[in-house]
PDB file of N, CA and C in Angstrom:
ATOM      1  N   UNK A   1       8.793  -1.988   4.923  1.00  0.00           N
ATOM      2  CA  UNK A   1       8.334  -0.995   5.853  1.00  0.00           C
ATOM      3  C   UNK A   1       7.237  -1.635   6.702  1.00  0.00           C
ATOM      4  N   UNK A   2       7.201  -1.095   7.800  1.00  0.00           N
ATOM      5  CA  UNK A   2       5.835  -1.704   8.756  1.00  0.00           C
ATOM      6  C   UNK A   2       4.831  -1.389   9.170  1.00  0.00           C
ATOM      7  N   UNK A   3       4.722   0.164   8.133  1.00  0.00           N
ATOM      8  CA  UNK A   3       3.439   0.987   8.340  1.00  0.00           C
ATOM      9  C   UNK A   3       2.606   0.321   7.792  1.00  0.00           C
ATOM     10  N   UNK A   4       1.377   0.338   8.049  1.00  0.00           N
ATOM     11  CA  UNK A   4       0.197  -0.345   7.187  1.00  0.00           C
ATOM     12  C   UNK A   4      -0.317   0.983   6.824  1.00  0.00           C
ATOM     13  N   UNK A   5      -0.554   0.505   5.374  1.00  0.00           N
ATOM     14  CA  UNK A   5      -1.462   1.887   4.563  1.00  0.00           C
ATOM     15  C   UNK A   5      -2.586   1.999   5.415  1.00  0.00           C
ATOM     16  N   UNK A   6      -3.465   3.188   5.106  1.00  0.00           N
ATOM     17  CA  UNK A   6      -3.983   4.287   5.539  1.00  0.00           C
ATOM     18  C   UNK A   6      -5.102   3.788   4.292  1.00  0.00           C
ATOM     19  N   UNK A   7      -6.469   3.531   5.847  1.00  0.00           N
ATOM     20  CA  UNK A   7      -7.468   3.258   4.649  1.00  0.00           C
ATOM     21  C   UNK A   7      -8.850   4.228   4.869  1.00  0.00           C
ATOM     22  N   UNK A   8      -8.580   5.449   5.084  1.00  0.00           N
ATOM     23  CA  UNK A   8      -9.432   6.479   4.894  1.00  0.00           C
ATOM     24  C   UNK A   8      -8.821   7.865   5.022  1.00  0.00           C
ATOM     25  N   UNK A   9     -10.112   8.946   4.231  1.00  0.00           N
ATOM     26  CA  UNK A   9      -8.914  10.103   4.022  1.00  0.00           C
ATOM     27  C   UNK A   9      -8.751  10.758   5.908  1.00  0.00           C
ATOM     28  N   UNK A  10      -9.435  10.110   6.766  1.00  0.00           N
ATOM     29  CA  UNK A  10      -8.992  11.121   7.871  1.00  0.00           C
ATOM     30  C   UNK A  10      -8.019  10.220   8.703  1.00  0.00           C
ATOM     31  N   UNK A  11      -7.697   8.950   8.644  1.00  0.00           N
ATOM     32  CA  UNK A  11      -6.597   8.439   8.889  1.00  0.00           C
ATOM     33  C   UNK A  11      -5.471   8.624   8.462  1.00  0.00           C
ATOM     34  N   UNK A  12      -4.484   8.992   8.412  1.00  0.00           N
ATOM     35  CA  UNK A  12      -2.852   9.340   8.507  1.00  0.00           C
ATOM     36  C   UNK A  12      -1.546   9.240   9.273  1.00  0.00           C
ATOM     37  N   UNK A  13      -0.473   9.270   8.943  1.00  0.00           N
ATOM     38  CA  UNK A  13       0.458   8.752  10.189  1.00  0.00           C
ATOM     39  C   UNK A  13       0.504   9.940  10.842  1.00  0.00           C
ATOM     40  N   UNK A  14       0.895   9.818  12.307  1.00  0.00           N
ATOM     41  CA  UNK A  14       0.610  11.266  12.859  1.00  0.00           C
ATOM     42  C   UNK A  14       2.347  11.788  12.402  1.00  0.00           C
ATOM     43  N   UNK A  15       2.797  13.369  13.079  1.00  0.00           N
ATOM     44  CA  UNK A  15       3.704  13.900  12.690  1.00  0.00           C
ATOM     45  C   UNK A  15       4.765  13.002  13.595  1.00  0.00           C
ATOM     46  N   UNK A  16       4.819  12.896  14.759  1.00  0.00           N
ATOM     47  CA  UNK A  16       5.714  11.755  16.064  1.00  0.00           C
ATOM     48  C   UNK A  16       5.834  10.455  15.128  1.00  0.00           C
ATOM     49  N   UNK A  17       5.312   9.932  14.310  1.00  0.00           N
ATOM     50  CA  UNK A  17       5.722   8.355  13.881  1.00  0.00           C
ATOM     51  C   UNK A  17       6.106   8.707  12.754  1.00  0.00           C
ATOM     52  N   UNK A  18       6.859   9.949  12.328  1.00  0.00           N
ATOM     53  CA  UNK A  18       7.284   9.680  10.897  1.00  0.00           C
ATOM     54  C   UNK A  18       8.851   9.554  11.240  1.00  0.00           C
ATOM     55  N   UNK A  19       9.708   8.872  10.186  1.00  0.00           N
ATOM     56  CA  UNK A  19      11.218   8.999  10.691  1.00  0.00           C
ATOM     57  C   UNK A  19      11.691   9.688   9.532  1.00  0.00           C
ATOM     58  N   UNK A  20      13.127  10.067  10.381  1.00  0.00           N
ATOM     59  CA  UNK A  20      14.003  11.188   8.936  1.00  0.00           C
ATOM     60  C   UNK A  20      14.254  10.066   8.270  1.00  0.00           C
ATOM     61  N   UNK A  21      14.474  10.339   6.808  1.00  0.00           N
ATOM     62  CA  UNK A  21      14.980   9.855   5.806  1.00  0.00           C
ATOM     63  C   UNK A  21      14.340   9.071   5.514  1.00  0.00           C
ATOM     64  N   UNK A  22      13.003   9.034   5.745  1.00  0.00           N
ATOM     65  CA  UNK A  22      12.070   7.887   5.223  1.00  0.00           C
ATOM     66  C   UNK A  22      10.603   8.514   4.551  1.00  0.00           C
ATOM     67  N   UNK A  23      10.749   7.551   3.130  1.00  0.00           N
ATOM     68  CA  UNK A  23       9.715   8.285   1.920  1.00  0.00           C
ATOM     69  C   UNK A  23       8.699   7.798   2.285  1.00  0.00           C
ATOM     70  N   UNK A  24       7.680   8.932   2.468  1.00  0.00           N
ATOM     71  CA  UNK A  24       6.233   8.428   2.143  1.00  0.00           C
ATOM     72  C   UNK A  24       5.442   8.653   1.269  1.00  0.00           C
ATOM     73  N   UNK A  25       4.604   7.883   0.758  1.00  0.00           N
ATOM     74  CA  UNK A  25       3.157   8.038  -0.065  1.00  0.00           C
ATOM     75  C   UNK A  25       2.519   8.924   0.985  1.00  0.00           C
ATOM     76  N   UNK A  26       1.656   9.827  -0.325  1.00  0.00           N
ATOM     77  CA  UNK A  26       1.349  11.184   0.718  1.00  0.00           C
ATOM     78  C   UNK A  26      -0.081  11.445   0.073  1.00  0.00           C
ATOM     79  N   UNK A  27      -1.151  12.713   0.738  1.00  0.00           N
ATOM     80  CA  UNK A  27      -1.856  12.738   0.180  1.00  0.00           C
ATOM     81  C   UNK A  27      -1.680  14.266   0.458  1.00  0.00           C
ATOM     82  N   UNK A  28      -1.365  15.206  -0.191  1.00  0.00           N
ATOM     83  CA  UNK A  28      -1.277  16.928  -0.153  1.00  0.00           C
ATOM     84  C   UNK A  28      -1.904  17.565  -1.445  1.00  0.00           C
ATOM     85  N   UNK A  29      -1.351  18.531  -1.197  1.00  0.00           N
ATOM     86  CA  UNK A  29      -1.400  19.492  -2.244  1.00  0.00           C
ATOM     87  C   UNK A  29      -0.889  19.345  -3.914  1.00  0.00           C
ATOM     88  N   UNK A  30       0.569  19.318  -3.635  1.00  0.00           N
ATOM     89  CA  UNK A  30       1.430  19.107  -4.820  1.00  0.00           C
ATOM     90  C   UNK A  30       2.115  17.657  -4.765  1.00  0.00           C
ATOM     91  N   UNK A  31       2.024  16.933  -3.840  1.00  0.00           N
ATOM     92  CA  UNK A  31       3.357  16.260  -3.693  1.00  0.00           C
ATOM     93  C   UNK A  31       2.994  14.654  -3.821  1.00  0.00           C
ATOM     94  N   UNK A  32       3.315  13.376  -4.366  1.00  0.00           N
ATOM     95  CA  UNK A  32       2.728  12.571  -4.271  1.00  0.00           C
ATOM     96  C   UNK A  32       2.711  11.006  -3.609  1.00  0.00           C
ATOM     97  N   UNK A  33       5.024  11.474  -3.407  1.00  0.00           N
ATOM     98  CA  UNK A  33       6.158  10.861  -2.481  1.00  0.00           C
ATOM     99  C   UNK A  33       7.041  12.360  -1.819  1.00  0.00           C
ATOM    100  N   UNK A  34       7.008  12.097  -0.645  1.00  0.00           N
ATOM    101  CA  UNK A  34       7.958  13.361  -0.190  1.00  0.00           C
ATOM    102  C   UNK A  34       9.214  12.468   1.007  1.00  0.00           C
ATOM    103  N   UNK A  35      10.266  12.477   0.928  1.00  0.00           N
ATOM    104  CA  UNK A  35      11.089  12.628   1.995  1.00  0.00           C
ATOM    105  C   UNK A  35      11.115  12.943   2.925  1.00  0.00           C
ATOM    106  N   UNK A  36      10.690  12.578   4.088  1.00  0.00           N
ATOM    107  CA  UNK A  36      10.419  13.145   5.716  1.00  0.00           C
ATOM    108  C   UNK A  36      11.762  13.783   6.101  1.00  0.00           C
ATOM    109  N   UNK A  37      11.438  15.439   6.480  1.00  0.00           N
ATOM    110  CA  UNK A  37      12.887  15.565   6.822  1.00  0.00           C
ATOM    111  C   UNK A  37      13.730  15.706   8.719  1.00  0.00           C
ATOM    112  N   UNK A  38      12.627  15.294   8.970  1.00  0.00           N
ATOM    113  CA  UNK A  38      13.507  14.752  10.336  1.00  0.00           C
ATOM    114  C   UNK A  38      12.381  15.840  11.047  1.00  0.00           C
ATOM    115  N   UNK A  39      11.938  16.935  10.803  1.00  0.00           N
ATOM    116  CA  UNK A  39      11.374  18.115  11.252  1.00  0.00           C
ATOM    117  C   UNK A  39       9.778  17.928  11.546  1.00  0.00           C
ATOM    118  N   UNK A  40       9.148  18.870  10.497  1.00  0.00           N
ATOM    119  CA  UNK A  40       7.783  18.914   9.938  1.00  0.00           C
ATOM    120  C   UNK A  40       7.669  19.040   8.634  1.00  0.00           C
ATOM    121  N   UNK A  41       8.805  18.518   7.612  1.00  0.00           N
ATOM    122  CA  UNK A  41       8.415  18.705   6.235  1.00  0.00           C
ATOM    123  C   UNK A  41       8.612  17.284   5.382  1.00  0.00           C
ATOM    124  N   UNK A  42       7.978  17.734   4.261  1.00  0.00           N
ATOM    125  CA  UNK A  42       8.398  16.574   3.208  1.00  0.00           C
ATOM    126  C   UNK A  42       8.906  17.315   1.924  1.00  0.00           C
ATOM    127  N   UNK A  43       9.683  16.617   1.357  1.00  0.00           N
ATOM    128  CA  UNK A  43      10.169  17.351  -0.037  1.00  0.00           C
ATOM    129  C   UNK A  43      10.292  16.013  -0.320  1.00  0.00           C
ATOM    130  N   UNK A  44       9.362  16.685  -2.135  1.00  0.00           N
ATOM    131  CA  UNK A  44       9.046  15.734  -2.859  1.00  0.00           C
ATOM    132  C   UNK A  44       9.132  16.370  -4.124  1.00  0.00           C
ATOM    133  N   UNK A  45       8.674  16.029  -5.487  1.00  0.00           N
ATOM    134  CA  UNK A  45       8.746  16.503  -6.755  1.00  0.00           C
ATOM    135  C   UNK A  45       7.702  17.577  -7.495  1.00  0.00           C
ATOM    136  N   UNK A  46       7.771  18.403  -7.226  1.00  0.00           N
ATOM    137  CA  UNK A  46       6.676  19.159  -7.821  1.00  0.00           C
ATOM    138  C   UNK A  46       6.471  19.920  -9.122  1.00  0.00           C
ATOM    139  N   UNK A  47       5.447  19.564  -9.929  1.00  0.00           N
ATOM    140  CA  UNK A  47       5.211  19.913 -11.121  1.00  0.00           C
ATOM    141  C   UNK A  47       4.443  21.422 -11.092  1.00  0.00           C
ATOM    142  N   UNK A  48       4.973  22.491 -11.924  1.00  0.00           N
ATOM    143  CA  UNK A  48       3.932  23.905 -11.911  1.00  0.00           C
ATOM    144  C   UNK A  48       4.735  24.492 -13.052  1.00  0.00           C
ATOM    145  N   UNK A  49       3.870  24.688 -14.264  1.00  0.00           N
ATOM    146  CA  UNK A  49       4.082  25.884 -15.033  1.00  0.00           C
ATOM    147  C   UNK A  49       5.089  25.035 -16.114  1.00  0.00           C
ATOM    148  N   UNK A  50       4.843  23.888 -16.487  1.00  0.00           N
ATOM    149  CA  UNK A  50       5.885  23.207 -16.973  1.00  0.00           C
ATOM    150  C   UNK A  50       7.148  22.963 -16.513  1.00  0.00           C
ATOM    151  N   UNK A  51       7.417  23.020 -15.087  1.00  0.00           N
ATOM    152  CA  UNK A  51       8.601  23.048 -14.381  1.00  0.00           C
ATOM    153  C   UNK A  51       8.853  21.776 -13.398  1.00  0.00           C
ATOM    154  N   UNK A  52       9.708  20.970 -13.272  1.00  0.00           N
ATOM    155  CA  UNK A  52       9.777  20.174 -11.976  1.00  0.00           C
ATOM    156  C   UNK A  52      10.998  20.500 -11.350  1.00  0.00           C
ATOM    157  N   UNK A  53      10.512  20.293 -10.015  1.00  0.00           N
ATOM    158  CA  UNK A  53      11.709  20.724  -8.884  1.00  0.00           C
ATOM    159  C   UNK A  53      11.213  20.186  -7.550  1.00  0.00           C
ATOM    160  N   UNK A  54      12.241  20.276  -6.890  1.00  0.00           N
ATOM    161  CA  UNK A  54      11.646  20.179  -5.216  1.00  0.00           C
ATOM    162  C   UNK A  54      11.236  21.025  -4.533  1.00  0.00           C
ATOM    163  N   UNK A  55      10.228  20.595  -3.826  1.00  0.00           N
ATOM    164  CA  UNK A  55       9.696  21.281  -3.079  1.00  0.00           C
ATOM    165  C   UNK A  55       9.617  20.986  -2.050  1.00  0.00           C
ATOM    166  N   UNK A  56       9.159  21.391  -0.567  1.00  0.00           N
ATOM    167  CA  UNK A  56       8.841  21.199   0.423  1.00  0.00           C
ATOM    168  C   UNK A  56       7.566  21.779   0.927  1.00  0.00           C
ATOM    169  N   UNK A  57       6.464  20.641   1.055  1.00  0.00           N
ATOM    170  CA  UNK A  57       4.885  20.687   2.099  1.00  0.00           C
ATOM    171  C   UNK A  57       5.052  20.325   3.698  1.00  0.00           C
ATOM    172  N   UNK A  58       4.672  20.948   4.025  1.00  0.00           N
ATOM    173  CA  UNK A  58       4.442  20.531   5.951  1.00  0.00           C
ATOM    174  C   UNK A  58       3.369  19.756   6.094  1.00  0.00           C
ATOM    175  N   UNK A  59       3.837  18.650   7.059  1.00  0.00           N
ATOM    176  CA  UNK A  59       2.506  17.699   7.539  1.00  0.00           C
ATOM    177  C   UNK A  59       1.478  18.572   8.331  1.00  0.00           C
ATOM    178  N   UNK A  60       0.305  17.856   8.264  1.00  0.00           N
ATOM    179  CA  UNK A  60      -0.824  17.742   8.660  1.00  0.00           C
ATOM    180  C   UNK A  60      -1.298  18.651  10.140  1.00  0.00           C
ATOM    181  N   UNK A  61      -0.084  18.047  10.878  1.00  0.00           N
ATOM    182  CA  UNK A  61      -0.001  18.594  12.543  1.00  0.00           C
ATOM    183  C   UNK A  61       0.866  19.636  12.713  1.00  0.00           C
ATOM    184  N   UNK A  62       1.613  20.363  11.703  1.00  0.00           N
ATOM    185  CA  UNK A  62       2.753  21.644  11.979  1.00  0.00           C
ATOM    186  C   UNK A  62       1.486  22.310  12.540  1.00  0.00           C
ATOM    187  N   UNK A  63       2.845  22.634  13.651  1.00  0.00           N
ATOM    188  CA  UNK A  63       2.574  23.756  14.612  1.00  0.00           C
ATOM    189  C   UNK A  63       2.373  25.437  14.286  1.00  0.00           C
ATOM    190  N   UNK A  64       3.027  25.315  13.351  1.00  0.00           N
ATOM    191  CA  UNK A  64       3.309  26.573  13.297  1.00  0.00           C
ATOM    192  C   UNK A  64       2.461  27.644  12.050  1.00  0.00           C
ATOM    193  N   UNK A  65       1.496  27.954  11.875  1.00  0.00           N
ATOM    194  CA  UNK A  65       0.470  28.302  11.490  1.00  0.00           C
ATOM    195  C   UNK A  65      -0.302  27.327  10.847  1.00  0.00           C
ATOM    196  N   UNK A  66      -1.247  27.786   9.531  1.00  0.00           N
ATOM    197  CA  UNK A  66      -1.937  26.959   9.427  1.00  0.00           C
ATOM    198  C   UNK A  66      -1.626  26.566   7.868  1.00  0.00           C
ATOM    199  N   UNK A  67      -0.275  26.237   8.076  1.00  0.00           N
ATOM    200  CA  UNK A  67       0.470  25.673   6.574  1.00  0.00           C
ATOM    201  C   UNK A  67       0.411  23.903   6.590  1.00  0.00           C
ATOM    202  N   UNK A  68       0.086  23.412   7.124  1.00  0.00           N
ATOM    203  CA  UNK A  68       0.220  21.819   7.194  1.00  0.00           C
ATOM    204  C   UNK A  68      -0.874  21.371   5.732  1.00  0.00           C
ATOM    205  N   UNK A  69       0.092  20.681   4.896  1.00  0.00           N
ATOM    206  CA  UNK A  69      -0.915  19.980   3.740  1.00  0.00           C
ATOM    207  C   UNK A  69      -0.655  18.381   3.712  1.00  0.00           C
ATOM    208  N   UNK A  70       0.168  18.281   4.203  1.00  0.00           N
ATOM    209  CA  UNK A  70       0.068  17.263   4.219  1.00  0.00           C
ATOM    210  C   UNK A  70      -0.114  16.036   5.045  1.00  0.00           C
ATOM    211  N   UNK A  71      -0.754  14.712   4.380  1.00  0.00           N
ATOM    212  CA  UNK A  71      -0.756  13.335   5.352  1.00  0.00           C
ATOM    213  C   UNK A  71      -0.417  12.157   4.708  1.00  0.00           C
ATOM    214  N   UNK A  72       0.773  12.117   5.501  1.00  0.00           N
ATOM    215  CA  UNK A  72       1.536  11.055   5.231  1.00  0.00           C
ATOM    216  C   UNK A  72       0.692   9.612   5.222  1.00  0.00           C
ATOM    217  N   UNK A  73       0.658   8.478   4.012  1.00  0.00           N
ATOM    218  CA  UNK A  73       0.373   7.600   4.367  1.00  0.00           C
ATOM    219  C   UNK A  73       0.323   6.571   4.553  1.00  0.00           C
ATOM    220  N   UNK A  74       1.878   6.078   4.147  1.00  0.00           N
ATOM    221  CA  UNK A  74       2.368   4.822   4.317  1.00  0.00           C
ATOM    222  C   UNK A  74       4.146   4.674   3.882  1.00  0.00           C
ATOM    223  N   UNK A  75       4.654   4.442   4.833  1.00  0.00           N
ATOM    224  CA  UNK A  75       5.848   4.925   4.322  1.00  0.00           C
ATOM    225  C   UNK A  75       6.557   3.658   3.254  1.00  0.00           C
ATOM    226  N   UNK A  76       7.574   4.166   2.243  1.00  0.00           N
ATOM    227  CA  UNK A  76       7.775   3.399   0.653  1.00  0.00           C
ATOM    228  C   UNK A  76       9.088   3.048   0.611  1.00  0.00           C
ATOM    229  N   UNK A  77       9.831   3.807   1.531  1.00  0.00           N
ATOM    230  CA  UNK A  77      11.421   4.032   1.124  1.00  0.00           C
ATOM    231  C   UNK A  77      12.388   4.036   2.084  1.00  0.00           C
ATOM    232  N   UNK A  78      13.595   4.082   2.802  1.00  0.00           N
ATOM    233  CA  UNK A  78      14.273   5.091   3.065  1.00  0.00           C
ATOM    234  C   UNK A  78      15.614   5.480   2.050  1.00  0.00           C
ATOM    235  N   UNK A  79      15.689   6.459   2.544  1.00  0.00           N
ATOM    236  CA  UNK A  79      16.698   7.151   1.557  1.00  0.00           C
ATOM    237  C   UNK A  79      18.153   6.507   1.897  1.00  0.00           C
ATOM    238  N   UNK A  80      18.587   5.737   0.564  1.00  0.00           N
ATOM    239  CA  UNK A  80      20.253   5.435   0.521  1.00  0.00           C
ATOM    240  C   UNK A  80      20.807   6.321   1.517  1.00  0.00           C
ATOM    241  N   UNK A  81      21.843   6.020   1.659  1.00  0.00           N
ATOM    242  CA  UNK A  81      22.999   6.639   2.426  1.00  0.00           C
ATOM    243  C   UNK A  81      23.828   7.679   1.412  1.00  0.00           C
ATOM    244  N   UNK A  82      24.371   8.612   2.130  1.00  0.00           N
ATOM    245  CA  UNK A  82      24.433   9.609   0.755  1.00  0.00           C
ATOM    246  C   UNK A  82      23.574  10.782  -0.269  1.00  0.00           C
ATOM    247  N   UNK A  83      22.098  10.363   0.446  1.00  0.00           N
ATOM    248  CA  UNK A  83      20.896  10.844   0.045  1.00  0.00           C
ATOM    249  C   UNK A  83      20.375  11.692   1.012  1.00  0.00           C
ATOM    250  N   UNK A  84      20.720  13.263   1.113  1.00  0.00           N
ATOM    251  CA  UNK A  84      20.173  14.077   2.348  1.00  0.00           C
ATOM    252  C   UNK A  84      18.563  14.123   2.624  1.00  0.00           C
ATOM    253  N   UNK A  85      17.906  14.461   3.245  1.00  0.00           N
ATOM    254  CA  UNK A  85      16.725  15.138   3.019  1.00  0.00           C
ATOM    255  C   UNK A  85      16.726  16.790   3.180  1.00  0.00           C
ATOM    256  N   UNK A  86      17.242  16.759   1.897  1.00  0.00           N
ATOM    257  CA  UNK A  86      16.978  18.971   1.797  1.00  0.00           C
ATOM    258  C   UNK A  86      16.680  18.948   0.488  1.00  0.00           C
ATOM    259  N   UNK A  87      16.432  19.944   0.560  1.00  0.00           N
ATOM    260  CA  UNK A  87      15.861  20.205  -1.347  1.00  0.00           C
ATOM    261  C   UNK A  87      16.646  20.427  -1.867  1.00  0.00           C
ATOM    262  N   UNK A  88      18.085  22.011  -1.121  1.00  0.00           N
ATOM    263  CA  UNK A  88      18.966  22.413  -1.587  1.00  0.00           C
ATOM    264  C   UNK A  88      19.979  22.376  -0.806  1.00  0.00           C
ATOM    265  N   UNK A  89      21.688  23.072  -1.357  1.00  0.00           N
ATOM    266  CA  UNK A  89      22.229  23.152  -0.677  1.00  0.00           C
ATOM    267  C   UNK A  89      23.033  24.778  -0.688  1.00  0.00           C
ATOM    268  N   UNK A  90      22.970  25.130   0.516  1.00  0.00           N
ATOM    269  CA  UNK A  90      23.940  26.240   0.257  1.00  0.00           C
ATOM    270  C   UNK A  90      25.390  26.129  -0.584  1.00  0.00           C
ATOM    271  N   UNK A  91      25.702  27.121  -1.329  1.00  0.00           N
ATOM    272  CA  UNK A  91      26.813  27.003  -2.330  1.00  0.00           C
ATOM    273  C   UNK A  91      27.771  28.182  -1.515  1.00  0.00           C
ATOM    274  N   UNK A  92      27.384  29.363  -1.168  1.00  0.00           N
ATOM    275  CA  UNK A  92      28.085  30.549  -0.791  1.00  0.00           C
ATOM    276  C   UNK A  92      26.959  31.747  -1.107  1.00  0.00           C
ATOM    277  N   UNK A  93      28.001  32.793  -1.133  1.00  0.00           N
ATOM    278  CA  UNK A  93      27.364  33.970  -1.081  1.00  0.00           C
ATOM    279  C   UNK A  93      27.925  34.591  -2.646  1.00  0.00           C
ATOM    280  N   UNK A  94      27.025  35.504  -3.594  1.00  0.00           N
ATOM    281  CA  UNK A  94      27.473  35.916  -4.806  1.00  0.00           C
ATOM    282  C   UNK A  94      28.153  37.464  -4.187  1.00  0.00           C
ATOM    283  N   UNK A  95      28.345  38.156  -5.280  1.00  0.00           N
ATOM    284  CA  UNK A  95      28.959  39.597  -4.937  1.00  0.00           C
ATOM    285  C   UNK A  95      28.514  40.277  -4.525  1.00  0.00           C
ATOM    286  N   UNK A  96      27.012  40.286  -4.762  1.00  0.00           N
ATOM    287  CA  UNK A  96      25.772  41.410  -4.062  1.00  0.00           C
ATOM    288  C   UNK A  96      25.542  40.719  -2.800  1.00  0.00           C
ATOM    289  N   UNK A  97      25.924  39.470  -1.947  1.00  0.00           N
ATOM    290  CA  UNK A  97      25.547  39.098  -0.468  1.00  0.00           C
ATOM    291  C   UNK A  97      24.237  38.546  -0.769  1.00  0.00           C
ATOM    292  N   UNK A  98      23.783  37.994  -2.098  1.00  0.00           N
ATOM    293  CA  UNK A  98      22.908  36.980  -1.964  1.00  0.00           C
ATOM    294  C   UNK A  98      23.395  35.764  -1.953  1.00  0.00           C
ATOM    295  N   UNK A  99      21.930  35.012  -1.094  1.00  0.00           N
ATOM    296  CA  UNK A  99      22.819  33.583  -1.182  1.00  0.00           C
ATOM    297  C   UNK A  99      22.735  32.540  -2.372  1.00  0.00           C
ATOM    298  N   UNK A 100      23.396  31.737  -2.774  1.00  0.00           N
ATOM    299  CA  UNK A 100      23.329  31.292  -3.865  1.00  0.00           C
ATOM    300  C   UNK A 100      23.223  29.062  -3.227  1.00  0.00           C
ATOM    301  N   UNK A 101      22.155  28.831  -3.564  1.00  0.00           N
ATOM    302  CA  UNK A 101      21.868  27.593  -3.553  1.00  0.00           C
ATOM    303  C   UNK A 101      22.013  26.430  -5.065  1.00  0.00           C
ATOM    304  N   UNK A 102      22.547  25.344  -4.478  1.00  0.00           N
ATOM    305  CA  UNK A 102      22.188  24.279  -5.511  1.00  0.00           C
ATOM    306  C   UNK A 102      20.981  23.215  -5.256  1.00  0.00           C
ATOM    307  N   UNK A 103      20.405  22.387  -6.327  1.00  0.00           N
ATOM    308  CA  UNK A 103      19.454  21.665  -5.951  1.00  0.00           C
ATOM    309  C   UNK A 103      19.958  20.612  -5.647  1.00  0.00           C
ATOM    310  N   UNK A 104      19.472  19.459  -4.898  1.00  0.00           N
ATOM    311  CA  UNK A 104      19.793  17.771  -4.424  1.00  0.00           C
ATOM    312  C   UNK A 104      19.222  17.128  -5.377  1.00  0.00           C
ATOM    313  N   UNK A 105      20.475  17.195  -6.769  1.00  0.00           N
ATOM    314  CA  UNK A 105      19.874  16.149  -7.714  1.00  0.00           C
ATOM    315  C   UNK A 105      19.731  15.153  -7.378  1.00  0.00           C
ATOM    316  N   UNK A 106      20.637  14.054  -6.561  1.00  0.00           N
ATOM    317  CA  UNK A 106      20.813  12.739  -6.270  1.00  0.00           C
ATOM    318  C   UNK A 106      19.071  12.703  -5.234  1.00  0.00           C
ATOM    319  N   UNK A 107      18.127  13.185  -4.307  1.00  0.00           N
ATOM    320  CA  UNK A 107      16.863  13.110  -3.874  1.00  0.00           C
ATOM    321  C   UNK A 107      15.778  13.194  -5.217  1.00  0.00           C
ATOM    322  N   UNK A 108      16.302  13.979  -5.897  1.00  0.00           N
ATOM    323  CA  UNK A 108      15.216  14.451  -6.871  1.00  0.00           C
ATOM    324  C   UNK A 108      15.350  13.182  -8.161  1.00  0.00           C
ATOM    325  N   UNK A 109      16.983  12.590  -8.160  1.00  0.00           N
ATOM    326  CA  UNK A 109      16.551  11.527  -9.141  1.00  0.00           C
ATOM    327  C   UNK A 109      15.959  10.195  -8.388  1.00  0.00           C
ATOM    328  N   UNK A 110      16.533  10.419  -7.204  1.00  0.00           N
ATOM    329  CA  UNK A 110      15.849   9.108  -5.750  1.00  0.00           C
ATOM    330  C   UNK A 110      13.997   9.106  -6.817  1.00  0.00           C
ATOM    331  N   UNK A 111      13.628  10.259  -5.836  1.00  0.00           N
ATOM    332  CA  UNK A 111      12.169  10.285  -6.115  1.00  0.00           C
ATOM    333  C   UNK A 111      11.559  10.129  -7.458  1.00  0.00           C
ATOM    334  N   UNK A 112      12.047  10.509  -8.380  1.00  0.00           N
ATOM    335  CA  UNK A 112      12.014  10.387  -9.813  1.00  0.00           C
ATOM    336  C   UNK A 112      11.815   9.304 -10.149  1.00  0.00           C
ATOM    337  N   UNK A 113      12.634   8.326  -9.728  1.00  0.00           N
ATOM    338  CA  UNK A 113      12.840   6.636 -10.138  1.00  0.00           C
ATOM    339  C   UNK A 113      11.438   6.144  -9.413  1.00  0.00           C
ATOM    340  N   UNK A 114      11.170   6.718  -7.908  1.00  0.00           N
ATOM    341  CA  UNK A 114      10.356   5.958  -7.330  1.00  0.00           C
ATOM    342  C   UNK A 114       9.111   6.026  -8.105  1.00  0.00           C
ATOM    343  N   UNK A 115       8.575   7.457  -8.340  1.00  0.00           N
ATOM    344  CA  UNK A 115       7.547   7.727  -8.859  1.00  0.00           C
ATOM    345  C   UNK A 115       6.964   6.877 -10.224  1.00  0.00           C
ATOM    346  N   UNK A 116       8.255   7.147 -10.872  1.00  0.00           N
ATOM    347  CA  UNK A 116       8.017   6.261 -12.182  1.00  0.00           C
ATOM    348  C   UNK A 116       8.012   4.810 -11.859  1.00  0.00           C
ATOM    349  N   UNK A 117       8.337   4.115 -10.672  1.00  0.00           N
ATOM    350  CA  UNK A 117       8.146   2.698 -10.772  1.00  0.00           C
ATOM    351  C   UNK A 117       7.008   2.247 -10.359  1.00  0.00           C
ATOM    352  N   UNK A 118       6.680   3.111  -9.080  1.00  0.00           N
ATOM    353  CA  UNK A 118       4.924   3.259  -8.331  1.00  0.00           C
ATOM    354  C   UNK A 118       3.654   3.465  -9.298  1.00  0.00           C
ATOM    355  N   UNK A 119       4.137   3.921 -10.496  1.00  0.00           N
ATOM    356  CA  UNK A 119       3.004   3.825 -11.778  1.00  0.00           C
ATOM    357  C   UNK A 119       3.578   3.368 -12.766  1.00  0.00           C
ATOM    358  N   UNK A 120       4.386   2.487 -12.778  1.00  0.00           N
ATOM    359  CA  UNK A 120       4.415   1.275 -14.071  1.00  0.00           C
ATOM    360  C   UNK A 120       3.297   0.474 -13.736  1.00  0.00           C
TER     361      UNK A 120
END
């Protein structure tokens, strides 16, 4: 990758230099690698309540209220081919007209591997 890390907390990549499908080291809320998803989000692995799953944090500069947690800061990865950036996927609709989603195991074991190799 050709980002150079980020050597203070108010330095960050801005939201314009991030690319889809490319993982960054992050500094947010929950998240610690997230998947840039082409937009204003990252989905990454999040731990709560004894639970892990994906999640999705908004960078730093979202527009759109004042949900931005995150800053990206050096990008680690891009995602294989075959490897979306979504958390989930639509499956259909159940009998009551809810919608029924699956999760993106193949991102969530992506990130999984990374995490665990970034702290060996």
């Amino acid at each position: 990758m050709n980002n150079s890390p980020i050597r203070s907390v108010s330095d960050y990549l801005r939201l314009e230099d991030c690319a889809p499908r490319t993982v960054y080291r992050l500094r947010s809320r929950n998240l610690a690698y997230g998947a840039f998803d082409g937009k204003d989000g990252f989905i990454g692995i999040r731990k709560k309540f004894g639970n892990t799953f994906l999640d999705t944090e908004y960078h730093w500069d979202y527009k759109r209220g004042p949900y931005g947690t995150v800053k990206p800061l050096e990008a680690v990865a891009i995602l294989p081919g075959g490897i979306d950036a979504t958390e989930r996927y639509f499956r259909g609709m159940d009998g009551r007209g809810l919608e029924l989603y699956i999760e993106n195991e193949d991102l969530f074991k992506f990130l999984e591997e990374l995490e665990t190799k970034k702290w060996d």
